[in-house]
C-alpha atoms as a PDB file:
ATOM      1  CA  UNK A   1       9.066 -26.937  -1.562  1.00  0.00           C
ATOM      2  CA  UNK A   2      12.124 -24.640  -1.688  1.00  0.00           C
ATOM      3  CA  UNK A   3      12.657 -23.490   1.869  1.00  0.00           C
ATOM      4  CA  UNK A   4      14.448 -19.980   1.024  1.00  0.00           C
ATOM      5  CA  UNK A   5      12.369 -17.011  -0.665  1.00  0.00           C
ATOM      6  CA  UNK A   6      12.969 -15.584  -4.525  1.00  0.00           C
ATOM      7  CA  UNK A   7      12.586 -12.252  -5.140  1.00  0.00           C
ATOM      8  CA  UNK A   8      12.083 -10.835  -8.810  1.00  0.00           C
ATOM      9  CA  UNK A   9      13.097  -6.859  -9.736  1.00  0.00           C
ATOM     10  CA  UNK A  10      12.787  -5.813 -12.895  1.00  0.00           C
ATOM     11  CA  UNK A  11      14.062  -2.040 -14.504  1.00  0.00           C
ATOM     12  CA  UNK A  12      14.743  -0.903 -17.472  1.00  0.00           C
ATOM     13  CA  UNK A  13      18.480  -0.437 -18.335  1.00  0.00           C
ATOM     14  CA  UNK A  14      21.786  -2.958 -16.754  1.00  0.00           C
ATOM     15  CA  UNK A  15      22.786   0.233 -14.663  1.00  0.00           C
ATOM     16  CA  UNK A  16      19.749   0.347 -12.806  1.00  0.00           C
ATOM     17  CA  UNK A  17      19.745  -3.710 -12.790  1.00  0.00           C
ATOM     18  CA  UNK A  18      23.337  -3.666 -10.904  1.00  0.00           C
ATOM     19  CA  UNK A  19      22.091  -1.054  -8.636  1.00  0.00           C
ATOM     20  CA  UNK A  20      19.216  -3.312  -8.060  1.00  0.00           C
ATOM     21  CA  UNK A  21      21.820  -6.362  -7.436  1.00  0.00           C
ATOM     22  CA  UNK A  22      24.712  -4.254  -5.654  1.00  0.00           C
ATOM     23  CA  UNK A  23      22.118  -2.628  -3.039  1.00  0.00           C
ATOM     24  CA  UNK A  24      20.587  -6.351  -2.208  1.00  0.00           C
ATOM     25  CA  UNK A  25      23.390  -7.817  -1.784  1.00  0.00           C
ATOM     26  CA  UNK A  26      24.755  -4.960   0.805  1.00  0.00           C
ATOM     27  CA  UNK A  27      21.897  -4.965   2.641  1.00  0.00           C
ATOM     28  CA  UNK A  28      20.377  -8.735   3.556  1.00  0.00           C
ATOM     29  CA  UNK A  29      21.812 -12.049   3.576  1.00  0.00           C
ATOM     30  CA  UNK A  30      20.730 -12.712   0.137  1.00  0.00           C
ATOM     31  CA  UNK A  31      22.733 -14.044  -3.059  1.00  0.00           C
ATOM     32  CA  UNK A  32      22.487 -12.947  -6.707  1.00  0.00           C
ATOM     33  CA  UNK A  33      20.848 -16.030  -8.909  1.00  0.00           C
ATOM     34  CA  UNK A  34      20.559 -14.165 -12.114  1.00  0.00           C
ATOM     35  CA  UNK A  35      20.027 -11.440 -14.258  1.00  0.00           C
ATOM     36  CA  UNK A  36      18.410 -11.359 -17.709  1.00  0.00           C
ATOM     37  CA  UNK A  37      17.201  -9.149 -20.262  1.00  0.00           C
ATOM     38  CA  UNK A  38      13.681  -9.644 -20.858  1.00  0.00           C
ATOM     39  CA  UNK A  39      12.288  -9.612 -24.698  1.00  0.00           C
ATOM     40  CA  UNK A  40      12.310  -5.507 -26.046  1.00  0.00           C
ATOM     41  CA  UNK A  41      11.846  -2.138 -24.262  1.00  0.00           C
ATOM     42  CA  UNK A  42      15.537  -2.408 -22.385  1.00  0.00           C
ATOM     43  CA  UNK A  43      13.634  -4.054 -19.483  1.00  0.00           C
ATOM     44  CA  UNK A  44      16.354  -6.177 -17.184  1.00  0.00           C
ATOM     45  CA  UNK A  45      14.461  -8.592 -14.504  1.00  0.00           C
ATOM     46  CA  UNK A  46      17.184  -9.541 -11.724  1.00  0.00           C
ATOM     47  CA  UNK A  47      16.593 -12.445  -9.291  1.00  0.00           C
ATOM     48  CA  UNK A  48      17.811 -13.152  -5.677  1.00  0.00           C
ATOM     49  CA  UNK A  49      17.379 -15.929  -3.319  1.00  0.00           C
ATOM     50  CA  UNK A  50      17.368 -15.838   0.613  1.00  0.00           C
ATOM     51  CA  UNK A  51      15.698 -16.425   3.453  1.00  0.00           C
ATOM     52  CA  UNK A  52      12.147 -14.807   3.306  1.00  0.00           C
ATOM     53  CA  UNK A  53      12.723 -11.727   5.715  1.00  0.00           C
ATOM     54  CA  UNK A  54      15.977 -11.265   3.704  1.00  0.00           C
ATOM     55  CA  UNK A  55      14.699 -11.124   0.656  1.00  0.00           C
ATOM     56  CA  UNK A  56      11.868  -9.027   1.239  1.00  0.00           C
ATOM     57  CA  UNK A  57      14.613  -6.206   3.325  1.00  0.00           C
ATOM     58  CA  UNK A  58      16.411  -6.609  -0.102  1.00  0.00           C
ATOM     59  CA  UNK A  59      13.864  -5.931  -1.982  1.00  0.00           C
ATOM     60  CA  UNK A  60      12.855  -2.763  -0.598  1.00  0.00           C
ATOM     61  CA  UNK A  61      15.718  -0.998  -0.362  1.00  0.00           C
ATOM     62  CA  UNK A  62      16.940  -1.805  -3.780  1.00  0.00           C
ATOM     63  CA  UNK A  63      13.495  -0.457  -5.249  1.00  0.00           C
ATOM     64  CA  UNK A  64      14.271   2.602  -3.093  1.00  0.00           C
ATOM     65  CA  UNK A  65      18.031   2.891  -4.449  1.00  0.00           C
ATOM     66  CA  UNK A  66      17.105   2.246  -7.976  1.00  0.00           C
ATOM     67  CA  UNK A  67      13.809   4.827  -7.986  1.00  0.00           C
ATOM     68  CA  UNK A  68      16.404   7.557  -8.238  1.00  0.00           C
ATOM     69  CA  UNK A  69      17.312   6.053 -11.551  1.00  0.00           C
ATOM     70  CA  UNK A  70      14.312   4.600 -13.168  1.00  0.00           C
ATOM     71  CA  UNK A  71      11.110   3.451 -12.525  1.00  0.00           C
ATOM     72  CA  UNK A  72      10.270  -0.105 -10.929  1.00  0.00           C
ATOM     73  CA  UNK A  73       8.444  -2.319 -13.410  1.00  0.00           C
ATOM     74  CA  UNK A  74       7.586  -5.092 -11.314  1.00  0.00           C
ATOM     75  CA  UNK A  75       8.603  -6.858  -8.518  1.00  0.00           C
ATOM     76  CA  UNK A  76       7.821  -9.667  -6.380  1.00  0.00           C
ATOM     77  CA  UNK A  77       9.283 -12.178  -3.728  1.00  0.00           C
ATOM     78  CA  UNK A  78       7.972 -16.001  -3.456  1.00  0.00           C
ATOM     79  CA  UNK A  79       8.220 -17.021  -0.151  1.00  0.00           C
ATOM     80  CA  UNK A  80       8.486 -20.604  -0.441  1.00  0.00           C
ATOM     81  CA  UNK A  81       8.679 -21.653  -4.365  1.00  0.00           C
ATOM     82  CA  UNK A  82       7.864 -24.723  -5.375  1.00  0.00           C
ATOM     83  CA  UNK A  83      10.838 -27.045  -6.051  1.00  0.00           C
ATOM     84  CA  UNK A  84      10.369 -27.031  -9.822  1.00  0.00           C
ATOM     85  CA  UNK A  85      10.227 -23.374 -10.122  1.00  0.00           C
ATOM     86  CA  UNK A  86      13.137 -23.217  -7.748  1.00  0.00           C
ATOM     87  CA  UNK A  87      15.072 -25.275 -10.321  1.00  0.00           C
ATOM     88  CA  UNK A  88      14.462 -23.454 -13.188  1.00  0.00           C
ATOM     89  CA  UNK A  89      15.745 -20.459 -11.850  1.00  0.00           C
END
């Protein structure tokens, strides 16, 4: 098992993804694995890694920052991923 957290955001739109990206990064000890458009509707899912308390601080106040802009989709942070997941992202 991976011993740091992943946590998933996804918005519509790459302004609201950055905001989603720029605001985690400012405000836990997290890092920026990727961001990727998902297939149709303009829907952007970005993914960070850190330790689980991190994450989930990140999390939250991104989803706070960005709900000024547009709507949350879906989110969700994996405390301890398995390490095959963990690879693959």
């Amino acid at each position: 098992m991976c011993s740091q957290a992943v946590g998933l955001v996804e918005v519509r739109g790459l302004v609201a993804a950055l905001e989603v990206a720029d605001t985690a990064v400012k405000t836990a000890d997290v890092k920026i694995i990727g961001c990727e458009p998902t297939k149709g509707s303009g829907l952007v899912v970005v993914k960070i890694r850190g330790e689980v308390g991190a994450v989930q601080s990140a999390i939250s106040a991104a989803c706070e920052a960005v709900a000024r802009l547009t709507p949350v989709y879906a989110l969700r942070v994996i405390p301890r991923p398995h390490t095959e997941l963990a690879e693959k992202l």
